[in-house]
Structures are given as C-alpha cells and as structure tokens.
N, C-alpha and C. Protein backbone atom coordinates (compact mmCIF):
# COMPACT_ATOMS: atom_id res chain seq x y z
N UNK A 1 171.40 98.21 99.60
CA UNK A 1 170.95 99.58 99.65
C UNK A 1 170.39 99.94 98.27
N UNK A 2 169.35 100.24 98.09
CA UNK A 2 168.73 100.90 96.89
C UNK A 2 168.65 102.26 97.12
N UNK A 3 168.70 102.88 95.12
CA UNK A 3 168.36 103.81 95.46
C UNK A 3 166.86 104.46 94.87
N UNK A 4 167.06 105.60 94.77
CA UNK A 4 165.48 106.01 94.80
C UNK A 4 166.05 107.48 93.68
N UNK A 5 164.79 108.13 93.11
CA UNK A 5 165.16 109.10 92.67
C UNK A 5 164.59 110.85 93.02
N UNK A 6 165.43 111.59 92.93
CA UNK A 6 164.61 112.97 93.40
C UNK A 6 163.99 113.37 92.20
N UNK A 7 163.06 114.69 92.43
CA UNK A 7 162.25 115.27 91.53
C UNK A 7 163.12 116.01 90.87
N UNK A 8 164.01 116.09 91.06
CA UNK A 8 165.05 116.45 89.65
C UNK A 8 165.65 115.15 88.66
N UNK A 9 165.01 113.93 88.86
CA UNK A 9 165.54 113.20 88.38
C UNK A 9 167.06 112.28 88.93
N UNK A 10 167.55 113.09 89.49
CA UNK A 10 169.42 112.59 89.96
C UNK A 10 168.61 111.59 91.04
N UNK A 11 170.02 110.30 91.10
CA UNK A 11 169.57 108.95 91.91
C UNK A 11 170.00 110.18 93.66
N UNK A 12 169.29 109.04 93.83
CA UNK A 12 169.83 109.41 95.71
C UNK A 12 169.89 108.21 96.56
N UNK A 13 171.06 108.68 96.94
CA UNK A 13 171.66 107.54 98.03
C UNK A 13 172.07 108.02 99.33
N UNK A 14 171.91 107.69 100.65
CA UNK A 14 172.51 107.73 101.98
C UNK A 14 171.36 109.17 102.14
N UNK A 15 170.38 109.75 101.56
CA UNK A 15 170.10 110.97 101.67
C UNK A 15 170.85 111.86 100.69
N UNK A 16 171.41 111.73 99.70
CA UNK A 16 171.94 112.72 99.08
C UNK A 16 171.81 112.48 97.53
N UNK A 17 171.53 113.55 97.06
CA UNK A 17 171.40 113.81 95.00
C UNK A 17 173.00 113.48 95.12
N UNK A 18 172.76 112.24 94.00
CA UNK A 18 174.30 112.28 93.51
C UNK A 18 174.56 112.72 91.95
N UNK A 19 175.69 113.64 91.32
CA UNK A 19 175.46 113.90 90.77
C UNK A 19 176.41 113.59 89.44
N UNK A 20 176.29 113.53 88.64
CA UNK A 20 176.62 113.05 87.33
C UNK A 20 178.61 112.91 87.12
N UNK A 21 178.90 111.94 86.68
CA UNK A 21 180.37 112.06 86.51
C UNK A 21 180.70 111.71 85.55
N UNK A 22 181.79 112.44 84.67
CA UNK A 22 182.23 112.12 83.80
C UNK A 22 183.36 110.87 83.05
N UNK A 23 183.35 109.87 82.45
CA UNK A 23 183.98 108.98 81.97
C UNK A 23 183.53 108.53 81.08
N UNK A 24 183.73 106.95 80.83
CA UNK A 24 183.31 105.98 79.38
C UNK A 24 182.69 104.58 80.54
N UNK A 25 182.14 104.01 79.53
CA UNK A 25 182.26 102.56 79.62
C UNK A 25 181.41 102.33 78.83
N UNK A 26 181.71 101.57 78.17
CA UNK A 26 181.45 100.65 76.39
C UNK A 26 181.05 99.02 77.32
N UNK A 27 180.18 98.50 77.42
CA UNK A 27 179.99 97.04 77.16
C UNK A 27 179.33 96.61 76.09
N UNK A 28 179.33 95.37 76.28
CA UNK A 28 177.95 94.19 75.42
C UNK A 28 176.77 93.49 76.29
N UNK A 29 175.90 93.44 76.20
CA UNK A 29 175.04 92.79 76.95
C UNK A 29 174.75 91.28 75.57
N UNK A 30 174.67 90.34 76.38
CA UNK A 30 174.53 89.16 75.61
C UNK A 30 173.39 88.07 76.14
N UNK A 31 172.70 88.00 75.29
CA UNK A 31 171.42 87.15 75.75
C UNK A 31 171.17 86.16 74.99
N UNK A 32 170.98 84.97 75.41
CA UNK A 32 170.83 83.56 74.49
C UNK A 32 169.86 83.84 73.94
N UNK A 33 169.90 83.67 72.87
CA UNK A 33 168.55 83.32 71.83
C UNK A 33 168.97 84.81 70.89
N UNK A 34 169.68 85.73 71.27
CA UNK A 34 169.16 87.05 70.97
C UNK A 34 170.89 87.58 70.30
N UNK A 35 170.52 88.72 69.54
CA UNK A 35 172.01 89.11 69.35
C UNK A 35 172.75 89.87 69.96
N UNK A 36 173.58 90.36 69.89
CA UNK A 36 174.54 91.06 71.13
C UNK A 36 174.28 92.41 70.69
N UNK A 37 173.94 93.13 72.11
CA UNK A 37 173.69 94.41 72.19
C UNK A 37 175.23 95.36 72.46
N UNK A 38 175.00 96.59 72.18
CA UNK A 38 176.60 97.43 72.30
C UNK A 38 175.41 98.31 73.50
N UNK A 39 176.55 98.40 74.60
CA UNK A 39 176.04 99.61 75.63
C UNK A 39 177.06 100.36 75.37
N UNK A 40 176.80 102.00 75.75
CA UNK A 40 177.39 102.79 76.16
C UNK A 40 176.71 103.72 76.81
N UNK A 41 177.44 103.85 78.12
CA UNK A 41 176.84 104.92 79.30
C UNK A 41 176.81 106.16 78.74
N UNK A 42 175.48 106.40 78.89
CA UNK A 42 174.74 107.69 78.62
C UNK A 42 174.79 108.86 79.84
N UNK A 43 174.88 108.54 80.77
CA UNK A 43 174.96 108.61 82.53
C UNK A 43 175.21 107.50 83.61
N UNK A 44 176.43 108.19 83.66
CA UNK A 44 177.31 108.02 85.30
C UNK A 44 176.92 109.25 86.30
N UNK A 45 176.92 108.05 87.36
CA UNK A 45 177.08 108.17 88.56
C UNK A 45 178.20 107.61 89.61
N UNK A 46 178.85 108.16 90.49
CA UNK A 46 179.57 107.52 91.47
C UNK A 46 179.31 107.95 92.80
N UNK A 47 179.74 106.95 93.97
CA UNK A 47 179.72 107.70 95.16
C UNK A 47 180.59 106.72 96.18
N UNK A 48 181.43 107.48 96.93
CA UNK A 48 182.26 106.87 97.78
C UNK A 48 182.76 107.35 99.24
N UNK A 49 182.36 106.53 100.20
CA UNK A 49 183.11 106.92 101.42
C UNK A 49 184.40 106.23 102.17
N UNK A 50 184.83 106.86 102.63
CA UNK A 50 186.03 106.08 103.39
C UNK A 50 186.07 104.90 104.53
N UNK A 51 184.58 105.78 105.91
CA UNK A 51 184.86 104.81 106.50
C UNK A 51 183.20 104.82 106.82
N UNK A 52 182.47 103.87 107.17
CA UNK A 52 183.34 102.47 106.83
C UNK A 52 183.10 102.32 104.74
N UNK A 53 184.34 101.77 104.53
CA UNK A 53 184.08 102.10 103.02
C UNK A 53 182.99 101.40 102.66
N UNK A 54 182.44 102.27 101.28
CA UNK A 54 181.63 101.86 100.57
C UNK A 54 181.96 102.48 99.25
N UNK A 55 180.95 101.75 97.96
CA UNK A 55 180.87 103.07 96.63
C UNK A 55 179.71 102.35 96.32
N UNK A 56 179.59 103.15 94.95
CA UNK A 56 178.23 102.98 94.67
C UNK A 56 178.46 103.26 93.28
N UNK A 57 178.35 102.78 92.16
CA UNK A 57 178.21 102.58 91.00
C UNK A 57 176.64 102.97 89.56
N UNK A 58 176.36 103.90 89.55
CA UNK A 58 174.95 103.89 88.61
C UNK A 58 175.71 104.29 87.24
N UNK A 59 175.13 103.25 86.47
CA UNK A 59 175.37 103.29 84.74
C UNK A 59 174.37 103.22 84.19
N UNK A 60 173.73 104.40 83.16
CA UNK A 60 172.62 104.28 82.53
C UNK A 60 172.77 104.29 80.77
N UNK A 61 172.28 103.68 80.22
CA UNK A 61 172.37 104.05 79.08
C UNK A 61 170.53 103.67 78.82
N UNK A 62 170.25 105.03 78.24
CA UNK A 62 169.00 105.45 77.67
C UNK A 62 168.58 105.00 76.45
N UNK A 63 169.47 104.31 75.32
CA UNK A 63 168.95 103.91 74.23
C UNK A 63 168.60 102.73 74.48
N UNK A 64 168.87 102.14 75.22
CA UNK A 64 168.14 100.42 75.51
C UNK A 64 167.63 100.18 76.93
N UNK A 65 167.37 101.56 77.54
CA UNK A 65 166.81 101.05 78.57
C UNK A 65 167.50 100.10 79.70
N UNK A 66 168.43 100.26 80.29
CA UNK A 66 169.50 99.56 80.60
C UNK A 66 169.64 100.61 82.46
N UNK A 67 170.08 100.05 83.48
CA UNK A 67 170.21 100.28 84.71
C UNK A 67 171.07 99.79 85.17
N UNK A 68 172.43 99.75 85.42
CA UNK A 68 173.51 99.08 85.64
C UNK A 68 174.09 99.30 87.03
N UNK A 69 173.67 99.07 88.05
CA UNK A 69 174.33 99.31 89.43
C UNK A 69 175.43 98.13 89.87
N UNK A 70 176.86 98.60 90.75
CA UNK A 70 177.82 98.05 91.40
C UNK A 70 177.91 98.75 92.42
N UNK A 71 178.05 97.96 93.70
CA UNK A 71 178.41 98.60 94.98
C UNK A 71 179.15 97.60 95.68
N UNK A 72 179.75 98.35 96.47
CA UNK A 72 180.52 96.90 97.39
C UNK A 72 181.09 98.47 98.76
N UNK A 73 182.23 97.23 99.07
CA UNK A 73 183.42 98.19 100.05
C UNK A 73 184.51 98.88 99.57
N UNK A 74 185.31 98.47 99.50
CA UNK A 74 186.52 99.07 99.33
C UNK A 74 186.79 98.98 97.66
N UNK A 75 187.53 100.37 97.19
CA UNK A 75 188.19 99.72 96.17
C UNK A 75 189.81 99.95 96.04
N UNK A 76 190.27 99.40 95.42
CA UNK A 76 191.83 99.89 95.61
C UNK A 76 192.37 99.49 94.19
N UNK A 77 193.69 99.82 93.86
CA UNK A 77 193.83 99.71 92.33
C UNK A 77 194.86 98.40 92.54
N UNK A 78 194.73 97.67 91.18
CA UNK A 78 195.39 95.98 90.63
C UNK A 78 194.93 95.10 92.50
N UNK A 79 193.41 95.31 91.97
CA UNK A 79 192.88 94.51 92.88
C UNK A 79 191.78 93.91 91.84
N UNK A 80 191.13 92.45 92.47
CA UNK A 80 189.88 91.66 91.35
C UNK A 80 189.25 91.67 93.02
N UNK A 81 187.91 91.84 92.31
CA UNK A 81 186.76 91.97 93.36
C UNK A 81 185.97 90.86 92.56
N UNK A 82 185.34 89.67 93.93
CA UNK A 82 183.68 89.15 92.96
C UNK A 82 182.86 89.75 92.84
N UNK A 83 182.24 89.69 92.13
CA UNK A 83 180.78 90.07 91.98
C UNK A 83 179.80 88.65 92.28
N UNK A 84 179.37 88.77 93.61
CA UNK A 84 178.12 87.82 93.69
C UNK A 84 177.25 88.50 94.82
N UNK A 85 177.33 87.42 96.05
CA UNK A 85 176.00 87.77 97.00
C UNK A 85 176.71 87.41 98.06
N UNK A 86 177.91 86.89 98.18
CA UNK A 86 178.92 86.68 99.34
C UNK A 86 179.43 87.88 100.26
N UNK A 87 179.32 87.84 101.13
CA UNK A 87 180.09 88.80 102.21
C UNK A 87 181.34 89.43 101.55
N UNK A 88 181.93 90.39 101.35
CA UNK A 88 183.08 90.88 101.31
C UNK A 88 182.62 91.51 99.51
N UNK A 89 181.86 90.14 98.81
CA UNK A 89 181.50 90.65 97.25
C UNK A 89 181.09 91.71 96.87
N UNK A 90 181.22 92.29 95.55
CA UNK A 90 180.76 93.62 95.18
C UNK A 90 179.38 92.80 94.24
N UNK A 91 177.95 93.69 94.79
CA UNK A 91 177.00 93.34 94.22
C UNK A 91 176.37 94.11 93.04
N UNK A 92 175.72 93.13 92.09
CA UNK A 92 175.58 93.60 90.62
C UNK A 92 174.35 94.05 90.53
N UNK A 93 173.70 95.21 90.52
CA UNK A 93 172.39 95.23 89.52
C UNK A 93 172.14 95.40 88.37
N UNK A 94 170.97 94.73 87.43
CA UNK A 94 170.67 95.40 86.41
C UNK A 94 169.54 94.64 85.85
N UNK A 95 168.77 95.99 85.43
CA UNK A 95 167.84 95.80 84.61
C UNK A 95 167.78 96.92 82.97
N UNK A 96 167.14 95.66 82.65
CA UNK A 96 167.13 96.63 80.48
C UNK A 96 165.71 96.15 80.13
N UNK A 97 165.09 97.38 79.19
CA UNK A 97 164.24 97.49 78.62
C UNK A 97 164.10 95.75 78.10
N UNK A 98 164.52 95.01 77.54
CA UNK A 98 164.90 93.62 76.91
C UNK A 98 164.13 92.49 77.96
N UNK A 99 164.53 92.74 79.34
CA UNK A 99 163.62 91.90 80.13
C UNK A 99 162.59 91.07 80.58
N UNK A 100 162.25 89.93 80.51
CA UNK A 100 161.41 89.63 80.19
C UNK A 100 161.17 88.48 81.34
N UNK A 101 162.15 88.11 82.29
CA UNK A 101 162.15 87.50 83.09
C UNK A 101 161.69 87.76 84.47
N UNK A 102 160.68 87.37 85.40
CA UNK A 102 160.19 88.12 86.49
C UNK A 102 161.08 87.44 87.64
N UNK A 103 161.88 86.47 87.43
CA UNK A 103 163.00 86.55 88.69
C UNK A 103 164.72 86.09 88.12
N UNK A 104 165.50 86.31 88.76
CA UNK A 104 167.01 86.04 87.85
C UNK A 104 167.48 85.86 89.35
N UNK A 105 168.71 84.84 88.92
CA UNK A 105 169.35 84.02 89.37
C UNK A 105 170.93 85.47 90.00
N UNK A 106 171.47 85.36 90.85
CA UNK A 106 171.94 86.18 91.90
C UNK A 106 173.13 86.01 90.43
N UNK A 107 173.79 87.66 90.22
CA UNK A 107 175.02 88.17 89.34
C UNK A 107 176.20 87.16 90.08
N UNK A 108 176.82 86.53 88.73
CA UNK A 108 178.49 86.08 89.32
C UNK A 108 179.29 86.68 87.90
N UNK A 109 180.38 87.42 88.94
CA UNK A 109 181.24 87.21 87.92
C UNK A 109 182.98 88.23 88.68
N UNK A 110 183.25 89.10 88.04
CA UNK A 110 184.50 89.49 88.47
C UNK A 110 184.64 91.05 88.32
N UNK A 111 185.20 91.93 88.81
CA UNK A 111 185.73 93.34 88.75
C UNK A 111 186.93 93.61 88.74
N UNK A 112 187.76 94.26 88.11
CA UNK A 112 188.95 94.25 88.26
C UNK A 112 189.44 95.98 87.63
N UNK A 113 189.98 96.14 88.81
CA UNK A 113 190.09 97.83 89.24
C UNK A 113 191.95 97.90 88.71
N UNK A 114 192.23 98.74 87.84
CA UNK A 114 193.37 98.79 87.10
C UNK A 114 193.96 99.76 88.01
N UNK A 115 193.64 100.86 87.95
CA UNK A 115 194.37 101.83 88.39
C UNK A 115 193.51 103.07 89.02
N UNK A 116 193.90 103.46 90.01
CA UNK A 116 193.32 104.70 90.74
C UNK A 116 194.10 105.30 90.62
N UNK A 117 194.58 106.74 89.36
CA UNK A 117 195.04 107.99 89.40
C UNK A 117 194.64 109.05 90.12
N UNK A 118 195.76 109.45 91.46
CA UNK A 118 195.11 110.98 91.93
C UNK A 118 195.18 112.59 91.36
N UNK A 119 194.46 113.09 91.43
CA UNK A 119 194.37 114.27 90.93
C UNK A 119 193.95 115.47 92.07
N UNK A 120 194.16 116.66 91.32
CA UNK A 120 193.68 117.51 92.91
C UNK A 120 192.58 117.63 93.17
N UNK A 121 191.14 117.75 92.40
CA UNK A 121 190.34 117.73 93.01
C UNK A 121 189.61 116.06 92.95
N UNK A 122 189.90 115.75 91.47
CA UNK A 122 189.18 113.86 91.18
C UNK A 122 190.18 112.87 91.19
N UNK A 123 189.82 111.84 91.01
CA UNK A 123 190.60 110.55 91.00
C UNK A 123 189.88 109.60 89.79
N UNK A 124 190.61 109.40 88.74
CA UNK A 124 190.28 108.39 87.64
C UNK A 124 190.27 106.43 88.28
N UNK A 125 189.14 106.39 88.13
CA UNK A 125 189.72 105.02 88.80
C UNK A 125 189.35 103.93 86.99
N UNK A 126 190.11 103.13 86.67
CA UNK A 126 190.30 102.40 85.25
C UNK A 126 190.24 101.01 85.77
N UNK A 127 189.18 100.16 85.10
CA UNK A 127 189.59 98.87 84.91
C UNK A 127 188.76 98.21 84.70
N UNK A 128 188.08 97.42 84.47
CA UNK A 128 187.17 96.49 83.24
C UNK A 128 186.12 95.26 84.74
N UNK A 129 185.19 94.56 83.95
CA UNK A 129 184.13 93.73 85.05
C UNK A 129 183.00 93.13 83.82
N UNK A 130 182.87 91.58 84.34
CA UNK A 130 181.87 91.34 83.60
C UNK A 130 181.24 90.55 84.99
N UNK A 131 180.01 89.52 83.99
CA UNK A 131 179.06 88.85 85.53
C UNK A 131 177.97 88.26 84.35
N UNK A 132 177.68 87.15 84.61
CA UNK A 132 176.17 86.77 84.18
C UNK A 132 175.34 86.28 84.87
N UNK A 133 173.85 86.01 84.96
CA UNK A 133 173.16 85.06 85.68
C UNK A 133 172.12 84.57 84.73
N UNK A 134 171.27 83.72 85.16
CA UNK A 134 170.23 83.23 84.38
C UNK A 134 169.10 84.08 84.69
N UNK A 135 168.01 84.15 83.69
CA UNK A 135 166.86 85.09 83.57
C UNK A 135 165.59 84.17 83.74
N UNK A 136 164.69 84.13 84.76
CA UNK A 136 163.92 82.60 84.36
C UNK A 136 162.44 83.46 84.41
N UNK A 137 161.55 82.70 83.84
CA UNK A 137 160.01 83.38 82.92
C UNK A 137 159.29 82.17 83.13
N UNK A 138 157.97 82.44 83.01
CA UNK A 138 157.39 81.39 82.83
C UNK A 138 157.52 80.71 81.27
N UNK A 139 158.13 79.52 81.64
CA UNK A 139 157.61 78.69 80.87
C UNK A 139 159.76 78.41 79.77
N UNK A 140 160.35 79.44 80.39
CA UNK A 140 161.95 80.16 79.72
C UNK A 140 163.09 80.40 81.13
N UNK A 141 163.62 80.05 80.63
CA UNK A 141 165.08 80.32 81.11
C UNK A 141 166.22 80.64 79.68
N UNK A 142 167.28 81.73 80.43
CA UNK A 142 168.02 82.31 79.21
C UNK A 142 168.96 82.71 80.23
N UNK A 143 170.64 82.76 79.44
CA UNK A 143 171.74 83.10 79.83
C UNK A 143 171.53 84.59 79.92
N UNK A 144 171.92 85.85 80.32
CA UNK A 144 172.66 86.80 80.15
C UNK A 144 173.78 87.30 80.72
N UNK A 145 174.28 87.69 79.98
CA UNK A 145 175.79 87.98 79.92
C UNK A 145 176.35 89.25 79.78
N UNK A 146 176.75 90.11 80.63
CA UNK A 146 177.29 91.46 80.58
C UNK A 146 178.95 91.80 80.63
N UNK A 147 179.83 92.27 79.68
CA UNK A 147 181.27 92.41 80.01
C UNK A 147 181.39 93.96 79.28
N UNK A 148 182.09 94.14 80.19
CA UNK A 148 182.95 95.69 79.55
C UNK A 148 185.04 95.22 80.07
N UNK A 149 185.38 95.36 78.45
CA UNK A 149 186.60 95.52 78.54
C UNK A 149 186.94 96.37 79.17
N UNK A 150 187.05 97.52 79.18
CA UNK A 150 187.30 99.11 79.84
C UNK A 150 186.67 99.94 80.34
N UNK A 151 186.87 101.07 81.36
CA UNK A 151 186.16 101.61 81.84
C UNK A 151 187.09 102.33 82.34
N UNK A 152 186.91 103.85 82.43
CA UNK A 152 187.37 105.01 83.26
C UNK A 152 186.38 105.75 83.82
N UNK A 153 186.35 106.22 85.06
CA UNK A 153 185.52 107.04 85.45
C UNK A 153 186.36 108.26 86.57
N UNK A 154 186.23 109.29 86.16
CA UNK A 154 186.61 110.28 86.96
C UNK A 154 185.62 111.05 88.00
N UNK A 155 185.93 110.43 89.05
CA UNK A 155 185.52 110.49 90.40
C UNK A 155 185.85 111.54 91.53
N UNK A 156 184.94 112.22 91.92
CA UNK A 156 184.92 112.94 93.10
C UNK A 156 186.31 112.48 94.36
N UNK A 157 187.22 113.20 95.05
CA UNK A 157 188.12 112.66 95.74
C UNK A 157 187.14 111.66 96.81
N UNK A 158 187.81 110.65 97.42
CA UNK A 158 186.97 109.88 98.21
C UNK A 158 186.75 110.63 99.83
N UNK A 159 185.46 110.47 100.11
CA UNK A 159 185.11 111.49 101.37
C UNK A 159 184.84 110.61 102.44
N UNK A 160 184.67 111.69 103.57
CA UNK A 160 185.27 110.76 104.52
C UNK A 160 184.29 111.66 105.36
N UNK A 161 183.56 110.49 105.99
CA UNK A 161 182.08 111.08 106.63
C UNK A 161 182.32 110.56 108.11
C-alpha cells in the first residue's frame, strides 16, 4: 500500500490525512564508501487498525531528505517482527536525498516492539529496528544500512473500523 499526499501536505492512507504524532527516533543511516549519517525524525506519522490489523509507519527527517516507511499487521509488545518481503513480515521503505541507486535489493532485517503503554486517550508503543539491503547503479553496488536503538512514539488509541 502506498501512500500519496494531500494538498495540505499530510500523507494519506486508506483515504484519510493522517496526522502528525508525537515521539523520537534517533537512527544512523550507513552507506559503504560514505560516512555515517545521524537521523532524527523531523515528522511522524502513525496509523493503526484492529481488524483486520494493520499500521503504518511514516518517518521523515527533512535535513537529509530521508522517507522512512514500516507497515505490517499486528503489533504487540516484547514481540521481534522481520522486516523483509515474506508473508506475515513487516515491510521497509526508504528513500534519502543520498540515493543514487535506480533499483535496491528487498529490506532485511528485524523490529522489535518493547513495550505498548496504555493511556486514556494514546498508547506509547517503545522499541528499536534496523534492516539493510544493497543499492545497485549502473556500473556500483553499495551496502546500506539503517538502525535505530530506540524509539517511542505516542500513538492514537488503536481503532477499530
């Protein structure tokens, strides 16, 4: 599922402006040949339904040009999710200003969901994910490499459509 954007700018998914949420997430983006970049989300997004589950993940950070999407099914807390292209997997996007490759090799790597705190109206969900694939160009191929130790995001209660 991709998404698309409205003329206000906010992503849209299923038909709906989703709209900005508050948390952290600090990674590194790491590229062979190149030195290690520091991300930090400039803009979050989340979105989640119950049944049949889904979420939806948008991380932007604006100083490097960076697009960070995760989606899958379910999440639940002191659970590890893959990240690949397998059935059941949570799938990775991303693209950064840095790019230079016109096709890349399918995201592997891992998610791992710490804790879902409830609250009355949000739910903090905490816990860290990295993934790399290869970047291939004419004439180049290059590792990249994305990890974030931590991550909190305080999330809309999960809805149920």
């Amino acid at each position: 599922m991709d998404f698309s954007r409205a003329e206000s700018g906010l992503p849209v998914i299923d038909g709906k402006d989703l709209q900005p949420i508050s948390g952290r997430l600090h990674g590194t983006l790491k590229v062979q040949g190149a030195e290690d970049i520091a991300v930090t989300a400039t803009s979050l997004y989340f979105y989640w339904v119950k049944e049949p589950p889904y979420f939806f993940l948008l991380v932007e950070d604006t100083k490097i040009g960076m697009e960070l999407t995760l989606r899958g099914d379910k999440l639940e807390a002191e659970k590890r999710y893959s990240i690949g292209m397998e059935p059941g997997d949570v799938e990775a996007g991303f693209f950064w200003k840095g790019s230079t490759g016109h096709s890349q090799s399918d995201k592997v790597g891992g998610l791992n969901v710490m804790f879902i705190t409830p609250g009355e109206d949000f739910e903090t969900i905490e816990g860290y994910f990295s993934f790399g694939y290869k970047e291939l160009g004419e004439g180049f191929e290059r590792q990249v490499d994305f990890s974030c130790p931590s991550f909190s995001l305080r999330v809309p209660k999960l809805t149920v459509l």
